[in-house]
Protein backbone atom coordinates (compact mmCIF):
# COMPACT_ATOMS: atom_id res chain seq x y z
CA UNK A 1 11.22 7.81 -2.60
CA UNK A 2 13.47 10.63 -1.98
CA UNK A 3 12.11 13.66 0.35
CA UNK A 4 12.22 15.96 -2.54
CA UNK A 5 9.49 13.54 -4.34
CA UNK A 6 7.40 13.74 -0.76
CA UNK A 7 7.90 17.65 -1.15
CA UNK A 8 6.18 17.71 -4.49
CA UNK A 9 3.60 15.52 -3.55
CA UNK A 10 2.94 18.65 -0.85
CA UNK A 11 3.80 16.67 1.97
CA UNK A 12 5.89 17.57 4.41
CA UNK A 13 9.15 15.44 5.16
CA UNK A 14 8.32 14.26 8.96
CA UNK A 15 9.69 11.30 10.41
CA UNK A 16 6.93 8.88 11.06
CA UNK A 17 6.16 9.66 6.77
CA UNK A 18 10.21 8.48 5.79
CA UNK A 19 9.78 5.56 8.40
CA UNK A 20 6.39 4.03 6.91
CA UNK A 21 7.56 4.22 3.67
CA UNK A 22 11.03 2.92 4.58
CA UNK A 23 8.81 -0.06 5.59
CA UNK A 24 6.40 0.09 2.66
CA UNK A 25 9.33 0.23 0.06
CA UNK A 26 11.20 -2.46 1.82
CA UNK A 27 9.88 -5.43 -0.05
CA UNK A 28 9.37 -7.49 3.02
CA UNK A 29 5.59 -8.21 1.91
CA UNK A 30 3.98 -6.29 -0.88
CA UNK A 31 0.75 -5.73 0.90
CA UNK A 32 0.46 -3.80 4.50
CA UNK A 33 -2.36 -3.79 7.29
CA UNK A 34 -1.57 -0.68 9.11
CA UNK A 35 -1.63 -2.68 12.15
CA UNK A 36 1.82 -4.39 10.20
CA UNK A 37 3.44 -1.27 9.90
CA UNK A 38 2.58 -0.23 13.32
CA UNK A 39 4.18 -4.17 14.81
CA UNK A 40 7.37 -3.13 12.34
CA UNK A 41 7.93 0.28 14.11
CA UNK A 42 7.03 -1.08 17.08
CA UNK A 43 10.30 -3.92 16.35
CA UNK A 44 11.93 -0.75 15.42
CA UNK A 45 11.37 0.65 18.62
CA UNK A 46 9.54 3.66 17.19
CA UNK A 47 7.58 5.94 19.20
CA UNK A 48 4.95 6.23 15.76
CA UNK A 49 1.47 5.58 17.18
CA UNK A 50 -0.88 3.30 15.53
CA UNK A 51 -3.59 6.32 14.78
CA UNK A 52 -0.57 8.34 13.06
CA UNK A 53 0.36 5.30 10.73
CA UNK A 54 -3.93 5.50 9.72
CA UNK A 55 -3.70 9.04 9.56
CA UNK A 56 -0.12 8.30 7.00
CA UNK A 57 -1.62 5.82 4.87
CA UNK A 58 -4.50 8.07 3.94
CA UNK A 59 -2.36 10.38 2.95
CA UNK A 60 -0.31 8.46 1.15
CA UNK A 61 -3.25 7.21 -0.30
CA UNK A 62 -4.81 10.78 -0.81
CA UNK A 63 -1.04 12.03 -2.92
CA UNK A 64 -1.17 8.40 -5.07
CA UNK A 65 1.69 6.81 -3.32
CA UNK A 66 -0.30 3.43 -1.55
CA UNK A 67 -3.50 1.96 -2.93
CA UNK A 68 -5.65 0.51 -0.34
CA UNK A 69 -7.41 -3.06 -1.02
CA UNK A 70 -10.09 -4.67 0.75
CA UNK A 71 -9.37 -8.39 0.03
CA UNK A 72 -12.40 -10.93 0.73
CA UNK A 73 -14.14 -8.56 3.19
CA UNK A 74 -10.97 -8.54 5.35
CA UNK A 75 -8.57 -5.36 6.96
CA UNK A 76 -7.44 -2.97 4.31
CA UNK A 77 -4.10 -3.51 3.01
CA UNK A 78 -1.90 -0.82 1.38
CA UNK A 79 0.97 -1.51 -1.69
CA UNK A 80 3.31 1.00 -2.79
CA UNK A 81 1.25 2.54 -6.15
CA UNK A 82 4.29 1.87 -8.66
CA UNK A 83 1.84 2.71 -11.67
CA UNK A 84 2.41 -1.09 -12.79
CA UNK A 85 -1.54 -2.14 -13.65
CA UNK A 86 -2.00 -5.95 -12.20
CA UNK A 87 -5.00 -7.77 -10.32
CA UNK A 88 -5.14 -10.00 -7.61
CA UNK A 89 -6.35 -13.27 -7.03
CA UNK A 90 -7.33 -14.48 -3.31
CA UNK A 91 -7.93 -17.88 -1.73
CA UNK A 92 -10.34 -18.80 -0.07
CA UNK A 93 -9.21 -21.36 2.04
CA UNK A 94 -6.06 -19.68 3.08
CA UNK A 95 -6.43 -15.87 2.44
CA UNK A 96 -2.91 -15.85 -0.04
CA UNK A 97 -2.83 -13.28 -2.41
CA UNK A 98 -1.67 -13.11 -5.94
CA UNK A 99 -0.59 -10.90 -8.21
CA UNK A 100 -1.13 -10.99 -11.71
CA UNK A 101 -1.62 -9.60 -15.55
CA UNK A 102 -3.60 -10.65 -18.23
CA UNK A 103 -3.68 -8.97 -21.53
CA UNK A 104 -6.84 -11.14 -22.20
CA UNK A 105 -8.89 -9.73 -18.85
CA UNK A 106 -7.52 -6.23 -19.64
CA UNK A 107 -9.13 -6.15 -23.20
CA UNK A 108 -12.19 -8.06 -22.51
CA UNK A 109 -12.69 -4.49 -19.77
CA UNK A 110 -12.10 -3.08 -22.48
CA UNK A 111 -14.74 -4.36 -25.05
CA UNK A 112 -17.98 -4.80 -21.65
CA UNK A 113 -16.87 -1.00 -20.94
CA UNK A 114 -17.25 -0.01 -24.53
């Protein structure tokens, strides 16, 4: 995401914002405690605090850019919102989570909505 794109979200271009979503967009997990980011700019040798990458992700979350997920009762994790509809499966004996579509689920929401 470019900083024109965080400009007409009406957020201003500051550094900690480009350096989360450097990390967000950087495909090295698709889903992000803030406590994750915090450890990555931490590696980075950031001087972004850990209340300023909460106060980040709810804005991101606020403009549409990150969804936030609460998987099995756990932390909140973020993902990049890239308008791409999909579900996610969790297991319960080790906590991995999956991504997935199914035209099948998707119309059967359909038809109980209805």
């Amino acid at each position: 995401m470019s900083d024109a794109q965080l400009r007409e979200l009406g957020m201003k271009v500051t550094v900690p914002r480009l350096k989360i979503l450097t990390i967000l967009e950087s495909g090295q997990q698709r889903h992000w405690t803030a406590e994750a980011i915090y450890d990555q700019l931490r590696a980075q040798q950031s001087l972004v605090g850990l209340a300023t990458v909460y106060r980040v992700l709810t804005q991101f979350e606020a403009a549409g850019l990150v969804t936030r997920h609460y998987f099995e009762g756990q932390t909140a994790v973020f993902e990049l919102n890239e308008a791409e509809h999909h579900d996610h499966i969790v297991c319960i004996k080790c906590g991995k989570v999956t991504e997935f579509v199914d035209d099948v689920i998707e119309d059967r929401q359909i038809v109980i909505a209805e």
